[in-house]
C-alpha atoms as a PDB file:
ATOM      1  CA  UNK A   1     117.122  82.118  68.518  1.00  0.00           C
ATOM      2  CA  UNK A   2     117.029  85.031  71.665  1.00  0.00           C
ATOM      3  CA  UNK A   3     113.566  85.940  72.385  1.00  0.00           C
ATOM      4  CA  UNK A   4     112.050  88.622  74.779  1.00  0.00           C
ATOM      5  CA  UNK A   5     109.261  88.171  77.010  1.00  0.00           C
ATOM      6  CA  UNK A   6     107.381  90.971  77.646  1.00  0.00           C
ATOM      7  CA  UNK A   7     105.378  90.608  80.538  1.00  0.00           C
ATOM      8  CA  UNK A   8     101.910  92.856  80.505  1.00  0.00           C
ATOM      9  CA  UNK A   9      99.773  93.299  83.632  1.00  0.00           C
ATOM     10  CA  UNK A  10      96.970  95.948  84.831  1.00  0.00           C
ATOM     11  CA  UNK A  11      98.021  97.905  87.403  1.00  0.00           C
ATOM     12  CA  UNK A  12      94.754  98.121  88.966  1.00  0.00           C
ATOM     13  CA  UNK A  13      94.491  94.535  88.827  1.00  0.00           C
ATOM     14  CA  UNK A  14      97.694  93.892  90.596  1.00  0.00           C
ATOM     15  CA  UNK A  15      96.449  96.477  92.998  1.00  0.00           C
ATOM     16  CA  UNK A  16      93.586  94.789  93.984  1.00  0.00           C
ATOM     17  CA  UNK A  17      95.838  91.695  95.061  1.00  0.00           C
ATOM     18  CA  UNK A  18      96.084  91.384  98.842  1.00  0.00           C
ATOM     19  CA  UNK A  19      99.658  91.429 100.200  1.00  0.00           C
ATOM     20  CA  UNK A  20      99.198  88.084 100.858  1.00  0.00           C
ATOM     21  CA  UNK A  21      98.446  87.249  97.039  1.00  0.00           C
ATOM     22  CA  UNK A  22     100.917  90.022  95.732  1.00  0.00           C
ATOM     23  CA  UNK A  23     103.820  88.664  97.963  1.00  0.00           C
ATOM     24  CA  UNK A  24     102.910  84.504  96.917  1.00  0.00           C
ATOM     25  CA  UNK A  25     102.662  85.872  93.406  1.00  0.00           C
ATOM     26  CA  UNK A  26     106.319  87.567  93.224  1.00  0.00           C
ATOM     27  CA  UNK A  27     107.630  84.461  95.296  1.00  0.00           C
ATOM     28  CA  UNK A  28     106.329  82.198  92.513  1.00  0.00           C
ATOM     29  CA  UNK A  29     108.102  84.768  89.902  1.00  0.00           C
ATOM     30  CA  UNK A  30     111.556  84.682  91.793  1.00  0.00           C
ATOM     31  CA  UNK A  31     111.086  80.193  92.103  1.00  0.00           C
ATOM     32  CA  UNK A  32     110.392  80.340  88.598  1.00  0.00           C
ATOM     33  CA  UNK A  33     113.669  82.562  87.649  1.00  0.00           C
ATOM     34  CA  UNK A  34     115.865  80.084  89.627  1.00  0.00           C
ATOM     35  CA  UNK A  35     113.853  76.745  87.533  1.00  0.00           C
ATOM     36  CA  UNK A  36     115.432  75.082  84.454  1.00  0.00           C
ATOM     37  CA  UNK A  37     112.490  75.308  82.002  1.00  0.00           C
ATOM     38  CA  UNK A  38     113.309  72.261  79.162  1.00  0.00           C
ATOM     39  CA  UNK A  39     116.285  73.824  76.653  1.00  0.00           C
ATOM     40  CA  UNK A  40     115.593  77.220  77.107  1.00  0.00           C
ATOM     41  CA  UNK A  41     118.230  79.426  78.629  1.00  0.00           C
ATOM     42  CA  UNK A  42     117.351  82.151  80.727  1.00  0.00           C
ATOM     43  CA  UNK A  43     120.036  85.471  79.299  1.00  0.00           C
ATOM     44  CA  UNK A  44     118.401  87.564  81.855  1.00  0.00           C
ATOM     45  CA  UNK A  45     114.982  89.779  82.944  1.00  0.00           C
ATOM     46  CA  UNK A  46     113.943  92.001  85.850  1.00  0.00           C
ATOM     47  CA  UNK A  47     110.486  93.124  87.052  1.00  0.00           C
ATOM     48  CA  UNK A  48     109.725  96.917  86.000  1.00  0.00           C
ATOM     49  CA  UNK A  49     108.241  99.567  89.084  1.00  0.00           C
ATOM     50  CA  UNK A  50     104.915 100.532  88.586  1.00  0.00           C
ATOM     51  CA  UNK A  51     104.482 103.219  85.700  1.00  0.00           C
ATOM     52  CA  UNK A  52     104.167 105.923  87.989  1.00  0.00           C
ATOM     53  CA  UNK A  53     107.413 105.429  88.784  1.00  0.00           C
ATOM     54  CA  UNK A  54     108.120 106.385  84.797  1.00  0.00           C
ATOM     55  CA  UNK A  55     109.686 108.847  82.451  1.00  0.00           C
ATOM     56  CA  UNK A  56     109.525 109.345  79.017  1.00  0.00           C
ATOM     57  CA  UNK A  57     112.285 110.629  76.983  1.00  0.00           C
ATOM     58  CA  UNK A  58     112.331 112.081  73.304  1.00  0.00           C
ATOM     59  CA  UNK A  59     114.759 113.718  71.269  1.00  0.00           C
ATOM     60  CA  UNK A  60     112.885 115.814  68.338  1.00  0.00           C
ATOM     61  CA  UNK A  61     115.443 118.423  66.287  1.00  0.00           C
ATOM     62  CA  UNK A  62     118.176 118.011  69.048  1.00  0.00           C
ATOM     63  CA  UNK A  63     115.269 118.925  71.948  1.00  0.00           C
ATOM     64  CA  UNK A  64     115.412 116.681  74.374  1.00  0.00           C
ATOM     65  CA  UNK A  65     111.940 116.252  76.241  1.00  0.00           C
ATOM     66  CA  UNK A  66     111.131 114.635  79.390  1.00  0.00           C
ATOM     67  CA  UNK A  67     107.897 113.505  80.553  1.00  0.00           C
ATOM     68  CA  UNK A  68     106.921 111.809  83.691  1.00  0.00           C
ATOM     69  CA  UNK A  69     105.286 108.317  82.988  1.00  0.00           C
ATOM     70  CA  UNK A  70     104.354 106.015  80.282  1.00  0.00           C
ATOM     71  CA  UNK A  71     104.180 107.274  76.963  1.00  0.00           C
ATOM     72  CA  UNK A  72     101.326 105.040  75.918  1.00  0.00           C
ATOM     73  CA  UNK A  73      97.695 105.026  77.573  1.00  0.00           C
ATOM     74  CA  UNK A  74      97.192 100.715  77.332  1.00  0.00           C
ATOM     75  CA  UNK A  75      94.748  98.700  79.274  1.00  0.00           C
ATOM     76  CA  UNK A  76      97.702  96.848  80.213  1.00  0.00           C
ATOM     77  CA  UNK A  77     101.371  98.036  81.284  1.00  0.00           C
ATOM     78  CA  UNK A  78     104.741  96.692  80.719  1.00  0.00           C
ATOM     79  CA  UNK A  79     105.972  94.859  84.172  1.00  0.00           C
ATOM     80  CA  UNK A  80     108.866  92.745  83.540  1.00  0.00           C
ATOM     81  CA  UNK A  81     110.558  90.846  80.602  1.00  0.00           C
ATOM     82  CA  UNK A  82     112.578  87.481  80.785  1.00  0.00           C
ATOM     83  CA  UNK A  83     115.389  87.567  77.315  1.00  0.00           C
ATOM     84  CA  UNK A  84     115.792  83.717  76.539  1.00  0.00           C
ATOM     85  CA  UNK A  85     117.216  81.474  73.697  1.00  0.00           C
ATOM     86  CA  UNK A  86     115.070  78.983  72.182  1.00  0.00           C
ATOM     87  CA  UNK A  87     115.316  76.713  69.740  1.00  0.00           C
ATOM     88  CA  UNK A  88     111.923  77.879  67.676  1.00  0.00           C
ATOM     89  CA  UNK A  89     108.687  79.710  68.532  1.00  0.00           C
ATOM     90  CA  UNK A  90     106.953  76.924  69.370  1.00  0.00           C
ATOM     91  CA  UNK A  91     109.564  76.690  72.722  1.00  0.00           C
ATOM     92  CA  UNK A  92     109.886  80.342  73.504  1.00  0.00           C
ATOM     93  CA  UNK A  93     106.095  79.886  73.881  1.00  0.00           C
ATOM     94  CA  UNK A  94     106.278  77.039  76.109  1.00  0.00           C
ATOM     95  CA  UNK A  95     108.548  78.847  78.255  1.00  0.00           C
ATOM     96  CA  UNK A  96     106.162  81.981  78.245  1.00  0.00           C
ATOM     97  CA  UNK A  97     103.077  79.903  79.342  1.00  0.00           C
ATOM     98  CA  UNK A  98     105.130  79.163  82.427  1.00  0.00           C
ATOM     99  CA  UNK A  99     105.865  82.751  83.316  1.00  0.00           C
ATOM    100  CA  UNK A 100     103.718  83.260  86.799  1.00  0.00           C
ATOM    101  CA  UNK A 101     102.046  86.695  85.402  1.00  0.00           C
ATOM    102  CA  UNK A 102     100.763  84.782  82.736  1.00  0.00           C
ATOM    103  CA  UNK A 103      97.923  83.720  84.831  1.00  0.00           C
ATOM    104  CA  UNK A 104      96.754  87.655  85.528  1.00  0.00           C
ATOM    105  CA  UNK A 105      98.024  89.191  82.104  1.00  0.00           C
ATOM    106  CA  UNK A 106      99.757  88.899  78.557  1.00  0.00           C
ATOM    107  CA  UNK A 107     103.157  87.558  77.827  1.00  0.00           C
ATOM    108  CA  UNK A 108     104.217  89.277  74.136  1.00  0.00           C
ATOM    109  CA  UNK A 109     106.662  86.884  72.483  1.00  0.00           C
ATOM    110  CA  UNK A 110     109.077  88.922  70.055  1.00  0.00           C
ATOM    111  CA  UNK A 111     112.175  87.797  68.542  1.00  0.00           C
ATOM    112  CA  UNK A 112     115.505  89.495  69.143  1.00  0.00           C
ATOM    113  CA  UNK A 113     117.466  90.431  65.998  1.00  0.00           C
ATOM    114  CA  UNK A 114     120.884  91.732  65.788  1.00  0.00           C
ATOM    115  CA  UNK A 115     122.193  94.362  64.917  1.00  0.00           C
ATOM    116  CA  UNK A 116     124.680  95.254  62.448  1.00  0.00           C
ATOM    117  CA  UNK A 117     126.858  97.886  60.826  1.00  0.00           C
ATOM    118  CA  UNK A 118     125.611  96.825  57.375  1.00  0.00           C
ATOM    119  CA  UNK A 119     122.398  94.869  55.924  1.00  0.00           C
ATOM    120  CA  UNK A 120     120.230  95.175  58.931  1.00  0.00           C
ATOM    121  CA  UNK A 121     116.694  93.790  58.648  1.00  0.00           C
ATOM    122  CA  UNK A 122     113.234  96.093  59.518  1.00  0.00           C
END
């Protein structure tokens, strides 16, 4: 089954890292994305620039709006995701505790579904 794993840090926490502990931290992130980790294959996952760095889009009645940054106000941001295969939950979690970021924030576990032209689920 293809997970995603959304990686969620605070920006003011990842601030407060030292270059030193900012630069180990992404060098652990890019050893980790080169790492076979059990079963699980890696489908692919980048790191995300700070929110700042965001816009929002929306389309209401054909208007299109856009909106510099996040749309939500969260404690924590998104920063990265890592799309794998797993066998079951129980692995995609596994592989998730492994995830460097882990140690400073939240890794959300969702499964992928597909989508169809007919029958799709909610």
């Amino acid at each position: 089954m293809k997970y995603a794993c959304l990686v969620y840090l605070e920006e003011s926490k990842i601030n407060a890292l030292s270059q030193s502990e900012w630069d180990g931290l992404n060098n652990e992130c890019m050893a980790f994305g080169e790492t076979r980790a059990g079963n699980v294959e890696r489908l692919g996952g980048e790191a995300l620039a700070p929110t700042h760095t965001a816009t929002t889009v929306r389309v209401r009645n054909g208007k299109v709006t856009a909106v510099d940054g996040p749309f939500a106000e969260t404690k924590e941001q998104l920063a990265g995701f890592y799309a794998i295969e797993a066998k079951d939950l129980d692995e995609a979690i596994e592989f998730a505790s492994k995830i460097p970021p882990a140690r400073y924030g939240t890794i959300e576990v969702r499964p992928m579904r597909t989508l169809m032209e007919k029958g799709n689920t909610r």
